[in-house]
PDB file of N, CA and C in Angstrom:
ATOM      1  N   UNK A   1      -4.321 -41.575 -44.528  1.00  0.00           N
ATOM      2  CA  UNK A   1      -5.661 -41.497 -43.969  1.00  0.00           C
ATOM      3  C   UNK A   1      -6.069 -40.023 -43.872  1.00  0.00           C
ATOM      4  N   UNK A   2      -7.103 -39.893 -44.766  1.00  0.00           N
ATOM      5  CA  UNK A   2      -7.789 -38.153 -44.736  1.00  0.00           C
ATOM      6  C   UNK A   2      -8.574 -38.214 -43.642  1.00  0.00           C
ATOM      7  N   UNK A   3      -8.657 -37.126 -42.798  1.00  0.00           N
ATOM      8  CA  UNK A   3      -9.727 -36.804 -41.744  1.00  0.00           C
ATOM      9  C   UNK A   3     -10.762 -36.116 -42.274  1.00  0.00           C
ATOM     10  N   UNK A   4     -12.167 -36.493 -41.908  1.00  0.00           N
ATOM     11  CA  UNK A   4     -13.509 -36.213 -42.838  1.00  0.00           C
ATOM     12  C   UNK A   4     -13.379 -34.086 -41.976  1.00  0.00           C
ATOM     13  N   UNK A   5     -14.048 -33.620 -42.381  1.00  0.00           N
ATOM     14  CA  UNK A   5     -14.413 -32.348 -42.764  1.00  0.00           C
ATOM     15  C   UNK A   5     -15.078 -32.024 -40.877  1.00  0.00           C
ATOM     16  N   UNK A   6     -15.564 -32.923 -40.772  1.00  0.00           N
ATOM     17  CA  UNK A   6     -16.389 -33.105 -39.030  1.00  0.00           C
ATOM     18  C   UNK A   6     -15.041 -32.826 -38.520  1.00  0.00           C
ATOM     19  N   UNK A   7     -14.183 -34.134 -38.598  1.00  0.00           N
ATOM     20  CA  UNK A   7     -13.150 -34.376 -37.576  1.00  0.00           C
ATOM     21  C   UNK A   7     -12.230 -32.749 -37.838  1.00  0.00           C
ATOM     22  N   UNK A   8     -12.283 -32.579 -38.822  1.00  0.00           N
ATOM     23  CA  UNK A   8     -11.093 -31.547 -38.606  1.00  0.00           C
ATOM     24  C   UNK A   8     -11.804 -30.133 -37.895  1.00  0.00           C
ATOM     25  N   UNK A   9     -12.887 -29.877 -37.942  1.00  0.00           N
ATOM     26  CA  UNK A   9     -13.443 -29.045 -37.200  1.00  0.00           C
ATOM     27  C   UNK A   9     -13.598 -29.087 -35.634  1.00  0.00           C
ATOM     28  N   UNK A  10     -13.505 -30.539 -35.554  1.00  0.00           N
ATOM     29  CA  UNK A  10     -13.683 -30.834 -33.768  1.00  0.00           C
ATOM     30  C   UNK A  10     -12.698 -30.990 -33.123  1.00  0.00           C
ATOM     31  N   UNK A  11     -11.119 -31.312 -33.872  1.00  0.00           N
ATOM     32  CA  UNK A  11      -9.944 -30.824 -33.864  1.00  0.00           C
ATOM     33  C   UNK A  11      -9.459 -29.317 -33.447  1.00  0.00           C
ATOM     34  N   UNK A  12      -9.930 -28.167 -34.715  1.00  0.00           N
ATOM     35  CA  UNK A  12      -9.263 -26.959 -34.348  1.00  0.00           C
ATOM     36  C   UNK A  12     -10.491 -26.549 -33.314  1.00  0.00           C
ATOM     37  N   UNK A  13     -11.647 -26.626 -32.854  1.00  0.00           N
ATOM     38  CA  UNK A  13     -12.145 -26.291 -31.854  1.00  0.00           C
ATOM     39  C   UNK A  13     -11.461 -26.771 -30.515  1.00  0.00           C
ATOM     40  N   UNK A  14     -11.266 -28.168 -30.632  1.00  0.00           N
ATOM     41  CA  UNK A  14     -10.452 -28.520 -29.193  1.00  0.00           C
ATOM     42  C   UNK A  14      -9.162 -28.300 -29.028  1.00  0.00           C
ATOM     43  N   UNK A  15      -8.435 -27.682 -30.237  1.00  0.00           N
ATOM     44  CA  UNK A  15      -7.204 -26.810 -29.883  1.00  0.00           C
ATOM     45  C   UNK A  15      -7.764 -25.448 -29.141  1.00  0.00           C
ATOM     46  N   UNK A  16      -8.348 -24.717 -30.041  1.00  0.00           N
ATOM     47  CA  UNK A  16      -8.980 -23.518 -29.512  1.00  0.00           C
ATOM     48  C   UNK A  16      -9.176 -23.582 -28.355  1.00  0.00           C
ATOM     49  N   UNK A  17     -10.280 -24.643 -27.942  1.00  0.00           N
ATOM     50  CA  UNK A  17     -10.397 -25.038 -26.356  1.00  0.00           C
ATOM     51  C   UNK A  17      -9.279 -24.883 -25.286  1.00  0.00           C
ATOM     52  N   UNK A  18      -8.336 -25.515 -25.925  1.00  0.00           N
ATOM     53  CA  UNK A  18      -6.975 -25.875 -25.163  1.00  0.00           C
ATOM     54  C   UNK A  18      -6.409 -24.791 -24.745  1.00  0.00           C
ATOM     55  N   UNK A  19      -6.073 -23.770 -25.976  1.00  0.00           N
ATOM     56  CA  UNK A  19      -5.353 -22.532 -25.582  1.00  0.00           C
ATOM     57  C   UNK A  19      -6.012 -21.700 -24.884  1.00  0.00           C
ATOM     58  N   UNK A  20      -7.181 -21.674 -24.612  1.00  0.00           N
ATOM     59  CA  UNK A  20      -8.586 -20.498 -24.103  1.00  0.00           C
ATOM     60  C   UNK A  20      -8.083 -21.092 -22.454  1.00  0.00           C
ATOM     61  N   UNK A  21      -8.388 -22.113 -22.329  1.00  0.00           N
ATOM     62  CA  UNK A  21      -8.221 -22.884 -21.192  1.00  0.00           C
ATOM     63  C   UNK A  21      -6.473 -22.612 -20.060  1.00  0.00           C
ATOM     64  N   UNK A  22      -5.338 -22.652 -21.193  1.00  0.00           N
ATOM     65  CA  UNK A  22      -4.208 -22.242 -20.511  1.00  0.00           C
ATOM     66  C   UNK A  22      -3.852 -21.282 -20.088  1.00  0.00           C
ATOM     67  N   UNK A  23      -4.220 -20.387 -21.197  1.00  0.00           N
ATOM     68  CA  UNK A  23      -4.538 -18.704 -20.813  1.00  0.00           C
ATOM     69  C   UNK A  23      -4.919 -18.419 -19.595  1.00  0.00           C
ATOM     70  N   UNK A  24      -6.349 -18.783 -19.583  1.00  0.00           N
ATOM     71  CA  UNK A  24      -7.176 -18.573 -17.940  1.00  0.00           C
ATOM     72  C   UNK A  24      -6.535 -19.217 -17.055  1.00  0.00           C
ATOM     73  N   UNK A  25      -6.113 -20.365 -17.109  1.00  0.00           N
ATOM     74  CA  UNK A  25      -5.372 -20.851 -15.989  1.00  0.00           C
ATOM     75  C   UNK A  25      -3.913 -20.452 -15.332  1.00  0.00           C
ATOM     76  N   UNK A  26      -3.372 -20.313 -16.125  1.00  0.00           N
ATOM     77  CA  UNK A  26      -2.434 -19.105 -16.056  1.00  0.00           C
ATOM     78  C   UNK A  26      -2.452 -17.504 -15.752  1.00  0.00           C
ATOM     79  N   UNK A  27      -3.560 -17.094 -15.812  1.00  0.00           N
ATOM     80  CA  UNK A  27      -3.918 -16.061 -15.483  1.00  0.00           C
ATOM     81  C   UNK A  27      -4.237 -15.915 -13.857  1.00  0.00           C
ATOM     82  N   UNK A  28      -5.076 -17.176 -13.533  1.00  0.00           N
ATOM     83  CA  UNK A  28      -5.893 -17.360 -12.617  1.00  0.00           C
ATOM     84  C   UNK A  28      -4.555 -17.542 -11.636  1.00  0.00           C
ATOM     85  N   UNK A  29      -3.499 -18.372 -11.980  1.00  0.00           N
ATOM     86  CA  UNK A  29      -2.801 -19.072 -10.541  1.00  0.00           C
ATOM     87  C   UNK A  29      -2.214 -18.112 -10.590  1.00  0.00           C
ATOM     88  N   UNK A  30      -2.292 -16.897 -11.238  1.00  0.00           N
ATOM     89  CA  UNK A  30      -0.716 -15.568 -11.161  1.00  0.00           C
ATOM     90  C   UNK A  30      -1.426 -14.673 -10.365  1.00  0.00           C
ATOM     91  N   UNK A  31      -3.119 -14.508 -10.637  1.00  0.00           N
ATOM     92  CA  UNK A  31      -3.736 -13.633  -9.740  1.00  0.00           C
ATOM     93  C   UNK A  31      -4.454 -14.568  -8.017  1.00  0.00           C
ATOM     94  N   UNK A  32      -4.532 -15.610  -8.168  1.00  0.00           N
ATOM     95  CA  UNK A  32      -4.578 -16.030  -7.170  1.00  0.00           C
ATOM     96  C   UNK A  32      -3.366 -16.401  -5.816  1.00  0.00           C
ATOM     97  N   UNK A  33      -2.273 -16.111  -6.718  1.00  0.00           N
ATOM     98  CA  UNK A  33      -1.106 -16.477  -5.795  1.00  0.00           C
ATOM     99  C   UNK A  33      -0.755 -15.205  -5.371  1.00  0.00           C
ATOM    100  N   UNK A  34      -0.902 -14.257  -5.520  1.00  0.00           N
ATOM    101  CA  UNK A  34      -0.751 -12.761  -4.780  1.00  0.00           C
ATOM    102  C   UNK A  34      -1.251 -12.414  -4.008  1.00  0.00           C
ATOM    103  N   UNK A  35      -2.335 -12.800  -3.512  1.00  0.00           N
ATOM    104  CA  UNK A  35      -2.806 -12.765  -1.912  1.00  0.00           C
ATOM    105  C   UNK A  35      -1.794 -13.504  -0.759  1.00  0.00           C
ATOM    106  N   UNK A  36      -1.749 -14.713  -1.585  1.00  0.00           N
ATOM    107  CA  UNK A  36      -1.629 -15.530  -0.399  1.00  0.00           C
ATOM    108  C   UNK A  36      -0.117 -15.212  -0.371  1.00  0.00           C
ATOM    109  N   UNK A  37       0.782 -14.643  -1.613  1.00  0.00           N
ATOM    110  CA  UNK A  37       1.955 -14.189  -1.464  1.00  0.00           C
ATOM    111  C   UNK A  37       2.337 -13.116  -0.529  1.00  0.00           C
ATOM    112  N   UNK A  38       0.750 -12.618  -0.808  1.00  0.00           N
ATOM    113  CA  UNK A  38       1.078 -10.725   0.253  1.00  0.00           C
ATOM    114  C   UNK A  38       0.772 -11.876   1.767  1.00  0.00           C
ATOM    115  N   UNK A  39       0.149 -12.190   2.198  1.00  0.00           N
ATOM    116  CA  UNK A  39      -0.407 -12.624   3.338  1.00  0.00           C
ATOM    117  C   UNK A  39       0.717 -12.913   3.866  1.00  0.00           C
ATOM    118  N   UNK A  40       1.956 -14.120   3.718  1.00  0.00           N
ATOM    119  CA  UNK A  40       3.067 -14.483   3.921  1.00  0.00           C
ATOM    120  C   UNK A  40       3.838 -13.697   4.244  1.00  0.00           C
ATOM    121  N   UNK A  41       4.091 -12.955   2.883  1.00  0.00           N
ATOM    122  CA  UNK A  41       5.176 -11.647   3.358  1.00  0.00           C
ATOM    123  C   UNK A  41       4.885 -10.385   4.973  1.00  0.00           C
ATOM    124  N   UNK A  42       3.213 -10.204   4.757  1.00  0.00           N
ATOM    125  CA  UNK A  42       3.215  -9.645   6.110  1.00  0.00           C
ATOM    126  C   UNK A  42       3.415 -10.351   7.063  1.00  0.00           C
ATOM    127  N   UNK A  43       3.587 -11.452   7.343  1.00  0.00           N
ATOM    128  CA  UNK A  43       3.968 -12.268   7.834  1.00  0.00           C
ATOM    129  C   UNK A  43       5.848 -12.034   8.546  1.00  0.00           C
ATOM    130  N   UNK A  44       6.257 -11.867   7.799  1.00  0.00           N
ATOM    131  CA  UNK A  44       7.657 -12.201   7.702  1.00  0.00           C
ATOM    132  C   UNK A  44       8.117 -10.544   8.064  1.00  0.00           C
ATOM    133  N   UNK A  45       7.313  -9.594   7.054  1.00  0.00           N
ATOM    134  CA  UNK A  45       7.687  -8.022   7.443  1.00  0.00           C
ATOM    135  C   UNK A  45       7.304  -7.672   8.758  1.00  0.00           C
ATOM    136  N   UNK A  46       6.488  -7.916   9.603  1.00  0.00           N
ATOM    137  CA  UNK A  46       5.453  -7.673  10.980  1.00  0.00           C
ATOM    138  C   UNK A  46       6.927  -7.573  12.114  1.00  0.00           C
ATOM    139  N   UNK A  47       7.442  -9.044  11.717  1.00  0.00           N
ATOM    140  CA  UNK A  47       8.988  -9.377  12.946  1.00  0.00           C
ATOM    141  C   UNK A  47       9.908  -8.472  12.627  1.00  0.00           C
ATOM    142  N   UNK A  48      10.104  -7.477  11.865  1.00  0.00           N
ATOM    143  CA  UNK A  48      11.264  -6.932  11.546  1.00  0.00           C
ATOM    144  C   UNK A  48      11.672  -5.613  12.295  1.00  0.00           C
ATOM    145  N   UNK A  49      13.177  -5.132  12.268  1.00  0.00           N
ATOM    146  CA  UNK A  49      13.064  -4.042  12.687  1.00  0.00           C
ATOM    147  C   UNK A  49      12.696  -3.100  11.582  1.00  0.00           C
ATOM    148  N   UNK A  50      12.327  -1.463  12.338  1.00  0.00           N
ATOM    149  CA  UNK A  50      11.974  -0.585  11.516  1.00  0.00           C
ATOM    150  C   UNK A  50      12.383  -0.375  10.200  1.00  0.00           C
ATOM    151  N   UNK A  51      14.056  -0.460  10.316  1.00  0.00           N
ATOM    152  CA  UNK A  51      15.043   0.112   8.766  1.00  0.00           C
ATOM    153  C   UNK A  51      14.646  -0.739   7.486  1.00  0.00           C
ATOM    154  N   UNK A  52      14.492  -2.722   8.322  1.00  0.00           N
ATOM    155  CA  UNK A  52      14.703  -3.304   7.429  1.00  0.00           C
ATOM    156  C   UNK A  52      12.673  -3.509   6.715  1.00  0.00           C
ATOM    157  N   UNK A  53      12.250  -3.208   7.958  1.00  0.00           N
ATOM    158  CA  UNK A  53      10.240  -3.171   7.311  1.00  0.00           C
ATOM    159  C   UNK A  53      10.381  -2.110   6.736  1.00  0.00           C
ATOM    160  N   UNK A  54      11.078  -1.012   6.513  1.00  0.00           N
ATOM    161  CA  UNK A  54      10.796   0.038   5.509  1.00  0.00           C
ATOM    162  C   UNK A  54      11.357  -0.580   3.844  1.00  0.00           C
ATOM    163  N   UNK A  55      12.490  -0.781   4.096  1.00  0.00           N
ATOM    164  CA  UNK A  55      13.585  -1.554   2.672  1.00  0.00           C
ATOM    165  C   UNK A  55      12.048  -2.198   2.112  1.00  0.00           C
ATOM    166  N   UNK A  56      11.596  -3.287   3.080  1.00  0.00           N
ATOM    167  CA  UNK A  56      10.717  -4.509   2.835  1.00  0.00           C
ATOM    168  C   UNK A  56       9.620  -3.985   1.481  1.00  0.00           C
ATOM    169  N   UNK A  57       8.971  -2.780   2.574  1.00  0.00           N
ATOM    170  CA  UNK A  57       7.901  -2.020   1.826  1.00  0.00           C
ATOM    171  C   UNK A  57       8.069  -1.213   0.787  1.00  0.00           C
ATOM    172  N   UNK A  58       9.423  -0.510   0.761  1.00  0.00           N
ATOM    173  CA  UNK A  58       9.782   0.323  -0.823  1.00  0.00           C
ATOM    174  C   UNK A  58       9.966  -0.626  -1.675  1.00  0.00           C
ATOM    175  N   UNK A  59      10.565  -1.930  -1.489  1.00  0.00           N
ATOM    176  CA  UNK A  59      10.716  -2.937  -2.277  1.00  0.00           C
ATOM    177  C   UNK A  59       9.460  -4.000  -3.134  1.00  0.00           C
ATOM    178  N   UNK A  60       8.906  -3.874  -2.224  1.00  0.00           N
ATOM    179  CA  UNK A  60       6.722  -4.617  -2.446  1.00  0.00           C
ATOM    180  C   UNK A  60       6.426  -3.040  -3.083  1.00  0.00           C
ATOM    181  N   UNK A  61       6.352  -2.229  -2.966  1.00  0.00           N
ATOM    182  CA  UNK A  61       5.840  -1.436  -3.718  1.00  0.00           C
ATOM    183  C   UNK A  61       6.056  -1.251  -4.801  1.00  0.00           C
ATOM    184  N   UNK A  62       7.405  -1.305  -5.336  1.00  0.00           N
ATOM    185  CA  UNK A  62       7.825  -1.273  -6.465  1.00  0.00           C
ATOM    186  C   UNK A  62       7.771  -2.995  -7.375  1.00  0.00           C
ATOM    187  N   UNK A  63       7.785  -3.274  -6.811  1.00  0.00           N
ATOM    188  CA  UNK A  63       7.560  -4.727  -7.249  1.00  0.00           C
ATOM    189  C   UNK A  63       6.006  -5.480  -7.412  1.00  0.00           C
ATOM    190  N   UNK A  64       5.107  -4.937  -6.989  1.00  0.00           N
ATOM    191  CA  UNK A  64       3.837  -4.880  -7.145  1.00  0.00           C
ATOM    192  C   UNK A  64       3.036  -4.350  -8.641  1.00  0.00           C
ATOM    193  N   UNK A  65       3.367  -3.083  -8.482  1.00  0.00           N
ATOM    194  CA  UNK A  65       2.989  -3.192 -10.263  1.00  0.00           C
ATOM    195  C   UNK A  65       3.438  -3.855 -11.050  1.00  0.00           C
ATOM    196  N   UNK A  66       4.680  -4.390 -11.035  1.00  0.00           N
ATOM    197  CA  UNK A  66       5.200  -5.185 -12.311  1.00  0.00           C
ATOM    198  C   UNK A  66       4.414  -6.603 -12.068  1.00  0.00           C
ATOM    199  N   UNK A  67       4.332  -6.838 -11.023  1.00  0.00           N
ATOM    200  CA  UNK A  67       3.665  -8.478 -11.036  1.00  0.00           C
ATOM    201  C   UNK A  67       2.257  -7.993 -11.742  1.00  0.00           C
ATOM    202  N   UNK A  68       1.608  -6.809 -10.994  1.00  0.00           N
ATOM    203  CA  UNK A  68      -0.214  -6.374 -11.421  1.00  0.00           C
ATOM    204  C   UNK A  68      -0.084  -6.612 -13.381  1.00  0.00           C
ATOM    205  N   UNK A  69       0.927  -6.068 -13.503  1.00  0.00           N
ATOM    206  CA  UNK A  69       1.266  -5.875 -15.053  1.00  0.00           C
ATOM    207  C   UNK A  69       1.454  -7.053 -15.820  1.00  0.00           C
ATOM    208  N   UNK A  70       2.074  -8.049 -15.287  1.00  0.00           N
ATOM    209  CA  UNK A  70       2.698  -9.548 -15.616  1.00  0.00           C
ATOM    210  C   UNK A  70       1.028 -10.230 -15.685  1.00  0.00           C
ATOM    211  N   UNK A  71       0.242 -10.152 -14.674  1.00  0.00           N
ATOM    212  CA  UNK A  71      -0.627 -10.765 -14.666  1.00  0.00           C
ATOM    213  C   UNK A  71      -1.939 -10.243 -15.735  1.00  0.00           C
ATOM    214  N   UNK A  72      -2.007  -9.247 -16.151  1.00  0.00           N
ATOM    215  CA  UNK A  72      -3.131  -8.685 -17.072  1.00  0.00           C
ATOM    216  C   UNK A  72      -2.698  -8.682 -18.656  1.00  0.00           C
ATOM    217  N   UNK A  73      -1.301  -8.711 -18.305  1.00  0.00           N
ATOM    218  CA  UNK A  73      -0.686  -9.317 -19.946  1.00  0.00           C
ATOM    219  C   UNK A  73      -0.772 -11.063 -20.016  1.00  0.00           C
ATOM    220  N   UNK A  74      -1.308 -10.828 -21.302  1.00  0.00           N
ATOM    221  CA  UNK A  74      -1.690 -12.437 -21.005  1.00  0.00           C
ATOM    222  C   UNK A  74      -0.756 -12.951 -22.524  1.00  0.00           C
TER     223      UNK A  74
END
């Protein structure tokens, strides 16, 4: 069974669709989950003593660009 010339065009468009679509969504839940990731963590850093809220914060700092980076590479 040949697919007419229509169908195969409305095919690689709704692939196209598909991948445009995972991309962004994937993009979206990596930049949307970093708020609510930071929000938590201050959360958890706020109770601590001094030595270990400092560790906390050299550690989020350095670990922050690589996520900023993870998320704009798509």
């Amino acid at each position: 069974m040949h697919l007419k010339d229509s169908d195969q065009d409305a095919s690689i468009i709704l692939l196209l669709l598909t991948m445009i679509f995972r991309k962004l969504w994937s993009f979206a839940s990596r930049v949307f989950v970093l708020p609510i990731h930071f929000f938590f963590y201050l959360l958890t850093v706020i109770k601590q003593p001094f030595p270990l809220l400092l560790l906390n914060i050299m550690s989020f700092s350095y670990a922050l660009p690589v996520y900023i980076r993870s998320c704009l590479h798509f």
